[in-house]
PDB file of N, CA and C in Angstrom:
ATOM      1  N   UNK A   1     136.249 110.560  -3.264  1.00  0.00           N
ATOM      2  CA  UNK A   1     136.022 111.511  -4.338  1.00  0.00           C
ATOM      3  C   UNK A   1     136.287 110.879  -5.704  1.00  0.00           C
ATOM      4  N   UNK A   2     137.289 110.006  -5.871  1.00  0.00           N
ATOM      5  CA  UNK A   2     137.649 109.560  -6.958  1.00  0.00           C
ATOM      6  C   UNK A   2     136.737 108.377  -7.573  1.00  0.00           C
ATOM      7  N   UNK A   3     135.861 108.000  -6.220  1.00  0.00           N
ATOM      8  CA  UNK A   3     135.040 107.205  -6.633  1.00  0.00           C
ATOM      9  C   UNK A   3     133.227 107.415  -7.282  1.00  0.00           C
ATOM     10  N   UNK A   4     133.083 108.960  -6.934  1.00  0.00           N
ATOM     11  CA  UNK A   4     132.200 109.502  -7.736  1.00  0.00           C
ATOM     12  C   UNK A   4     132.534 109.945  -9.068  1.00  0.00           C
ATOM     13  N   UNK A   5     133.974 110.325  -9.262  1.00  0.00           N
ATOM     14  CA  UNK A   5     134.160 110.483 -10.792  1.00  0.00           C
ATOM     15  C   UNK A   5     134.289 109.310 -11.531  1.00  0.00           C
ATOM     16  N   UNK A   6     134.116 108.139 -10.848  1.00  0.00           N
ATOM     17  CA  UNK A   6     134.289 107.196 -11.838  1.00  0.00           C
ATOM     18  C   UNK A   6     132.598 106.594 -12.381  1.00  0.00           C
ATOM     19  N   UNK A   7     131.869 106.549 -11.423  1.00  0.00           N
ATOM     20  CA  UNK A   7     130.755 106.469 -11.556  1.00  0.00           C
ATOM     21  C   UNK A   7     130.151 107.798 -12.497  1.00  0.00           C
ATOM     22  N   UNK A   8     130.231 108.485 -12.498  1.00  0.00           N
ATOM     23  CA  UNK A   8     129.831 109.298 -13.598  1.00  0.00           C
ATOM     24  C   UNK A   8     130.545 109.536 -14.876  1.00  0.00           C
ATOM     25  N   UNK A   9     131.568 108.575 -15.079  1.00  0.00           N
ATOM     26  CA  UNK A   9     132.344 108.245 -16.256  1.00  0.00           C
ATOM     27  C   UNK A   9     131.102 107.152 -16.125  1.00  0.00           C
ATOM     28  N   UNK A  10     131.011 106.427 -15.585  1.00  0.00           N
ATOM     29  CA  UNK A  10     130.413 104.708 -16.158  1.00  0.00           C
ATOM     30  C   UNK A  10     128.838 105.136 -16.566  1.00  0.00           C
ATOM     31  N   UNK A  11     128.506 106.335 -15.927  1.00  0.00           N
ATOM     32  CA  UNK A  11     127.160 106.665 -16.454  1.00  0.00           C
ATOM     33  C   UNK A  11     126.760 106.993 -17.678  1.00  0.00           C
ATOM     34  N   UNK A  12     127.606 108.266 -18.032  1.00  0.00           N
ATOM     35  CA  UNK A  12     127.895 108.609 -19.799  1.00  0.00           C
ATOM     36  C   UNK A  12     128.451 107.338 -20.504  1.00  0.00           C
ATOM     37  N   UNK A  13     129.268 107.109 -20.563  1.00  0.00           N
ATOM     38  CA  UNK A  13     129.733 105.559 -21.091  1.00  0.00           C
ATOM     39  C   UNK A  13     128.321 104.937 -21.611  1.00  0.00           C
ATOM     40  N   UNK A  14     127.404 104.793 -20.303  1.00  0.00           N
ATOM     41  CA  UNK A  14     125.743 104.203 -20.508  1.00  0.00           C
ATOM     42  C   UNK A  14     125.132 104.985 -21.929  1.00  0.00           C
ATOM     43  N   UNK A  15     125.177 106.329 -21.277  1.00  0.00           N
ATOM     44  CA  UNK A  15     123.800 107.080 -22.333  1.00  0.00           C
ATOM     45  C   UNK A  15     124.813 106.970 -23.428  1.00  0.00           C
ATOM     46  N   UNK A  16     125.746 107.310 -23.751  1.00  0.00           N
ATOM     47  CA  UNK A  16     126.533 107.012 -25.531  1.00  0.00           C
ATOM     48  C   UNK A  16     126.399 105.584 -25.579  1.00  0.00           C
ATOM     49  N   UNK A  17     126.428 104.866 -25.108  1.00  0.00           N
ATOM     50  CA  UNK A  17     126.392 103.174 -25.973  1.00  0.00           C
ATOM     51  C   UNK A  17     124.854 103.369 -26.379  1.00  0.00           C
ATOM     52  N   UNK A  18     124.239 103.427 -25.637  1.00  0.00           N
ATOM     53  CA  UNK A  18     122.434 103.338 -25.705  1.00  0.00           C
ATOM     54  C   UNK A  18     122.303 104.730 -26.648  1.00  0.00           C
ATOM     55  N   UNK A  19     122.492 105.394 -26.928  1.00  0.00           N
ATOM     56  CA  UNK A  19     122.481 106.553 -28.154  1.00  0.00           C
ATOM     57  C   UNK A  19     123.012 106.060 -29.258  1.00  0.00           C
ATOM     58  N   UNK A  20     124.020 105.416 -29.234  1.00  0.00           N
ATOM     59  CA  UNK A  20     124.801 104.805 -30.767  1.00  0.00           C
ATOM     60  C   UNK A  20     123.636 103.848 -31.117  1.00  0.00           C
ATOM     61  N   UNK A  21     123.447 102.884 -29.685  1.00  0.00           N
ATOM     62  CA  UNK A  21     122.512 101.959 -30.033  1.00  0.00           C
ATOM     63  C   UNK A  21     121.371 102.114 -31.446  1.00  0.00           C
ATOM     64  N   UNK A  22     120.506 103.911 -30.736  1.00  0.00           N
ATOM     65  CA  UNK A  22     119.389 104.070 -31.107  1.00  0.00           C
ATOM     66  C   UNK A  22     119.604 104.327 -32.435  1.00  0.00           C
ATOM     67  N   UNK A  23     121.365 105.160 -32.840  1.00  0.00           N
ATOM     68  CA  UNK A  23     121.039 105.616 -34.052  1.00  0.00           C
ATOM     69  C   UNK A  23     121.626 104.807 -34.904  1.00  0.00           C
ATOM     70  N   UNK A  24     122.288 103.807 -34.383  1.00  0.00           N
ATOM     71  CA  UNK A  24     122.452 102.184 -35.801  1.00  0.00           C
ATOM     72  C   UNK A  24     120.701 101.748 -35.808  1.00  0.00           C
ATOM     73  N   UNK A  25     120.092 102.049 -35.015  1.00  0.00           N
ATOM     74  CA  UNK A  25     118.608 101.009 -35.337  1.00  0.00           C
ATOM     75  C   UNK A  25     117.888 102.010 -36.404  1.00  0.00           C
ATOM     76  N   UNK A  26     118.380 103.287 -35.907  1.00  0.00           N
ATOM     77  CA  UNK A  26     117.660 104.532 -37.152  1.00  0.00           C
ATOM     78  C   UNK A  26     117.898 104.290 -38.520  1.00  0.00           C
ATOM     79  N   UNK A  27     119.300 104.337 -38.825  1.00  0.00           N
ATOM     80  CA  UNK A  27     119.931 104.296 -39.966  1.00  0.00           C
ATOM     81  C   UNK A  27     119.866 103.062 -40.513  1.00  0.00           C
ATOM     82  N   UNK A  28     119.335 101.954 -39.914  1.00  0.00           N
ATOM     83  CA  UNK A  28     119.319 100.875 -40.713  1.00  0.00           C
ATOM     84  C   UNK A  28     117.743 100.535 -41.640  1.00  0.00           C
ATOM     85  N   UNK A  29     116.700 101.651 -40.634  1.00  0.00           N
ATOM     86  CA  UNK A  29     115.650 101.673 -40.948  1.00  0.00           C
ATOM     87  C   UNK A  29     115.638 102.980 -42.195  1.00  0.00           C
ATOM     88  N   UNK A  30     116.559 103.417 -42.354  1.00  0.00           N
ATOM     89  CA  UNK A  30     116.739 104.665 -43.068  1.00  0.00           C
ATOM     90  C   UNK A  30     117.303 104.052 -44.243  1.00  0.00           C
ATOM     91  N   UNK A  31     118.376 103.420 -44.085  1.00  0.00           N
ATOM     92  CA  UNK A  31     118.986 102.746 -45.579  1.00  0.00           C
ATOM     93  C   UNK A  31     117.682 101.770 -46.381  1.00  0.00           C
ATOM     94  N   UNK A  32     117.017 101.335 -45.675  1.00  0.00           N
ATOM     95  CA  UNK A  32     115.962 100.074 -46.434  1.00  0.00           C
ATOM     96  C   UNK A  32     114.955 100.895 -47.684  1.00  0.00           C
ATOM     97  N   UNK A  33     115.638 100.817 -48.775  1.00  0.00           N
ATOM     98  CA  UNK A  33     115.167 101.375 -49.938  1.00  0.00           C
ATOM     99  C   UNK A  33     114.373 100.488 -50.895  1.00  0.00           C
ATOM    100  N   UNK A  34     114.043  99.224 -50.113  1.00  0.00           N
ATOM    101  CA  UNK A  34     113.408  98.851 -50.820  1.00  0.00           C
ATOM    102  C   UNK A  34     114.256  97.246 -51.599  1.00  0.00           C
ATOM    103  N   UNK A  35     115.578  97.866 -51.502  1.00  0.00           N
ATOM    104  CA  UNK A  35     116.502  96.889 -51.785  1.00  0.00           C
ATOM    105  C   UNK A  35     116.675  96.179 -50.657  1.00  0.00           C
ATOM    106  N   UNK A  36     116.943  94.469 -50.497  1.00  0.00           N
ATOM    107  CA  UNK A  36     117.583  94.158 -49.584  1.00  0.00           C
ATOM    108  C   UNK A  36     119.351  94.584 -49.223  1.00  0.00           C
ATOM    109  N   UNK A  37     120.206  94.500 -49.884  1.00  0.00           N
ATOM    110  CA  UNK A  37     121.714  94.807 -50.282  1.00  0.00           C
ATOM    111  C   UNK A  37     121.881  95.919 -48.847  1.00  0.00           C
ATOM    112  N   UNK A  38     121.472  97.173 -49.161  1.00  0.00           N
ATOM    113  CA  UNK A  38     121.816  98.073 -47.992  1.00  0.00           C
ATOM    114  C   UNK A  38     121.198  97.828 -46.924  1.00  0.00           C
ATOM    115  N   UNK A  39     120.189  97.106 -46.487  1.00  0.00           N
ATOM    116  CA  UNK A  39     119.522  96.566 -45.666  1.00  0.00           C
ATOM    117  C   UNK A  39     120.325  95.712 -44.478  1.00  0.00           C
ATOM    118  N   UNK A  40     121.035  94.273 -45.753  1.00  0.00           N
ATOM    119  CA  UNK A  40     121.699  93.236 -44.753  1.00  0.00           C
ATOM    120  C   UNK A  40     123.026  93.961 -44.028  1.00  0.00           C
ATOM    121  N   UNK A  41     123.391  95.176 -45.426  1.00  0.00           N
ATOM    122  CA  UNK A  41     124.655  95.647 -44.413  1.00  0.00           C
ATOM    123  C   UNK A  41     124.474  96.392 -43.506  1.00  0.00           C
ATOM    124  N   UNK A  42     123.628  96.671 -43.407  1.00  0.00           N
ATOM    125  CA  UNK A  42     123.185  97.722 -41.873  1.00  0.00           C
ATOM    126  C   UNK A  42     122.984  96.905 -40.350  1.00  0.00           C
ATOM    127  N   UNK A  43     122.042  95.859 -41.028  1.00  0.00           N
ATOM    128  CA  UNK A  43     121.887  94.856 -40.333  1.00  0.00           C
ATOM    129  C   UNK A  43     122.965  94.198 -39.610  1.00  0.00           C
ATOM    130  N   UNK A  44     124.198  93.980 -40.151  1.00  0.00           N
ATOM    131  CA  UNK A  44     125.569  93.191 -39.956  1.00  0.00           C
ATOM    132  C   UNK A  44     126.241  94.654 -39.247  1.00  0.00           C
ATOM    133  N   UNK A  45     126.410  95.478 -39.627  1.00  0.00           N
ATOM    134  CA  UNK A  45     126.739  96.704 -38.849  1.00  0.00           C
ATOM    135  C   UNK A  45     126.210  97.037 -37.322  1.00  0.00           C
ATOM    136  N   UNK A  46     124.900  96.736 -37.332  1.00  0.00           N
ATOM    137  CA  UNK A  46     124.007  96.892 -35.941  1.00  0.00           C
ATOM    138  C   UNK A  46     124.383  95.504 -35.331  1.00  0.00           C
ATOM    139  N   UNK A  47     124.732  94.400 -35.743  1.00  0.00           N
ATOM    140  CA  UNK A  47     125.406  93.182 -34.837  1.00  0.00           C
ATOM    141  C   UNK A  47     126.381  93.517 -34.140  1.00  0.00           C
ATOM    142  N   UNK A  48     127.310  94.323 -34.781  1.00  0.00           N
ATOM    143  CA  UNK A  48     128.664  94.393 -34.991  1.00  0.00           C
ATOM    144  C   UNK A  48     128.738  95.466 -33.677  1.00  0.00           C
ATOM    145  N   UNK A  49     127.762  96.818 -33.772  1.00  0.00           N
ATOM    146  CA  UNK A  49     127.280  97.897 -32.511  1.00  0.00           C
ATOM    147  C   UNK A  49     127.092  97.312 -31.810  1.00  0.00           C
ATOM    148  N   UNK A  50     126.151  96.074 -31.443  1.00  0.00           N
ATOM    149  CA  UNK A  50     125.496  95.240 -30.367  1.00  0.00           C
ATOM    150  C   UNK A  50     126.540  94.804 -29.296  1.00  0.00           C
ATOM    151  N   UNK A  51     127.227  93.989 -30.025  1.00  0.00           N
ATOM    152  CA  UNK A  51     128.585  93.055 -29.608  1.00  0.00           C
ATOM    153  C   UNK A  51     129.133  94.010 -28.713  1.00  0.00           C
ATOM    154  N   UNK A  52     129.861  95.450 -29.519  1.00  0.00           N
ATOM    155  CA  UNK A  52     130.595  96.392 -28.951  1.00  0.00           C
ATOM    156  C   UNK A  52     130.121  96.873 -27.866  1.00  0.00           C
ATOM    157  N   UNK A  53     128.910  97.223 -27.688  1.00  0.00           N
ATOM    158  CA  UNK A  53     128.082  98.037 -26.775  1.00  0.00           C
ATOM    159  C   UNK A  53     128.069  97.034 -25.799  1.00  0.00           C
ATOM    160  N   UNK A  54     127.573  95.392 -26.133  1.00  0.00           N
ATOM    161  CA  UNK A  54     127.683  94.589 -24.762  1.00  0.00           C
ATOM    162  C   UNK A  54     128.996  94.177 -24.362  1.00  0.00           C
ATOM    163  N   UNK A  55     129.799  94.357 -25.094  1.00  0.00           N
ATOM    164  CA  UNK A  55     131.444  93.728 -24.624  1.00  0.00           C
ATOM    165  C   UNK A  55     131.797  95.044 -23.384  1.00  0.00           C
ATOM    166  N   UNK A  56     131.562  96.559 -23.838  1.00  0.00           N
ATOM    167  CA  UNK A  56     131.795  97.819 -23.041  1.00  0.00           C
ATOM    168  C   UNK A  56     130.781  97.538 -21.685  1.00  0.00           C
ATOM    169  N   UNK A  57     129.756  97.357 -22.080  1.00  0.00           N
ATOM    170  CA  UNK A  57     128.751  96.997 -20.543  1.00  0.00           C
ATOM    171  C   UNK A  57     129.435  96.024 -19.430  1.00  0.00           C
ATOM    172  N   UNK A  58     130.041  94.921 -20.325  1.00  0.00           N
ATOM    173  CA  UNK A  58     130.611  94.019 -19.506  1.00  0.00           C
ATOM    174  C   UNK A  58     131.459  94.052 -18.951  1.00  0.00           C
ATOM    175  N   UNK A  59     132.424  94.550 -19.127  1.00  0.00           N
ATOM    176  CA  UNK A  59     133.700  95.473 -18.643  1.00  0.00           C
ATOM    177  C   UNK A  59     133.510  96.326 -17.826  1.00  0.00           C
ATOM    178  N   UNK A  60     132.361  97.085 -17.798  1.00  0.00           N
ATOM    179  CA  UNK A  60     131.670  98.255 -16.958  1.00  0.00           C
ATOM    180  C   UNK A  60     131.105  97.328 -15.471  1.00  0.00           C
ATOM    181  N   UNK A  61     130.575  96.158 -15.842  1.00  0.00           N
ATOM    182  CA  UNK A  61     130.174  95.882 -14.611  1.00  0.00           C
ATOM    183  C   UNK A  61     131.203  95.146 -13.718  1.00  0.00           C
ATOM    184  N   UNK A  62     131.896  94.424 -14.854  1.00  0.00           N
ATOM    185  CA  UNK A  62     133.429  93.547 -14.298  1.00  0.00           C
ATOM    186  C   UNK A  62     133.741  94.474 -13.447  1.00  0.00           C
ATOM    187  N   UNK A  63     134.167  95.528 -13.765  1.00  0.00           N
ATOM    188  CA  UNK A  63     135.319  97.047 -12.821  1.00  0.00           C
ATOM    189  C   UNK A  63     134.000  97.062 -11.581  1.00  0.00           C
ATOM    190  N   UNK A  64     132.932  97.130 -11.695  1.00  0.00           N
ATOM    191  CA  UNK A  64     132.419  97.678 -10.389  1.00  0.00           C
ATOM    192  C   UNK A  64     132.227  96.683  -9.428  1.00  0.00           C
ATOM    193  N   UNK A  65     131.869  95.601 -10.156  1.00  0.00           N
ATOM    194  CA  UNK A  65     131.588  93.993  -9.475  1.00  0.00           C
ATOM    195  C   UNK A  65     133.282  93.740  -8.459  1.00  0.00           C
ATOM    196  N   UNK A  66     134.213  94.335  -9.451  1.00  0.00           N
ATOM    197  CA  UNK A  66     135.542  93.440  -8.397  1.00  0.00           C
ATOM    198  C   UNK A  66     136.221  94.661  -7.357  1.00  0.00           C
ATOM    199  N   UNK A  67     135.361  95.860  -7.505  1.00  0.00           N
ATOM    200  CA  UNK A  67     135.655  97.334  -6.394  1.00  0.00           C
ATOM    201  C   UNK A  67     134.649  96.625  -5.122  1.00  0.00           C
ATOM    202  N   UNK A  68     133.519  95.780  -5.448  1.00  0.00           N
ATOM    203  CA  UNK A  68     132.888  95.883  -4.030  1.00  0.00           C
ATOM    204  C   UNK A  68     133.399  94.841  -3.345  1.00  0.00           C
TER     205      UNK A  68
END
């Protein structure tokens, strides 16, 4: 039992990283006014999401990879 609640923790975990994902790629397309300035920092911000989102994936698969 405890092992279906964890799997549906690791599932949501999924759709919020991949949702943050979508809306740093929104907002960076949203800041571009034409200026570069708010542009590169969005840009460096969405690296910064990337990293986070794959460091959490990796950890996610580490935990399931060393249960089997």
């Amino acid at each position: 039992m405890n092992n279906i609640m964890e799997n549906k923790i690791t599932i949501f975990m999924h759709i919020v990283a991949y949702l943050f994902i979508v809306v740093v790629n929104a907002l960076q397309f949203m800041l571009y006014f034409g200026s570069l300035r708010p542009y590169e920092i969005a840009t460096i911000c969405s690296f910064v999401v990337y990293f986070v989102c794959t460091l959490i994936f990796g950890l996610i698969v580490n935990t399931i990879v060393t249960k089997i």
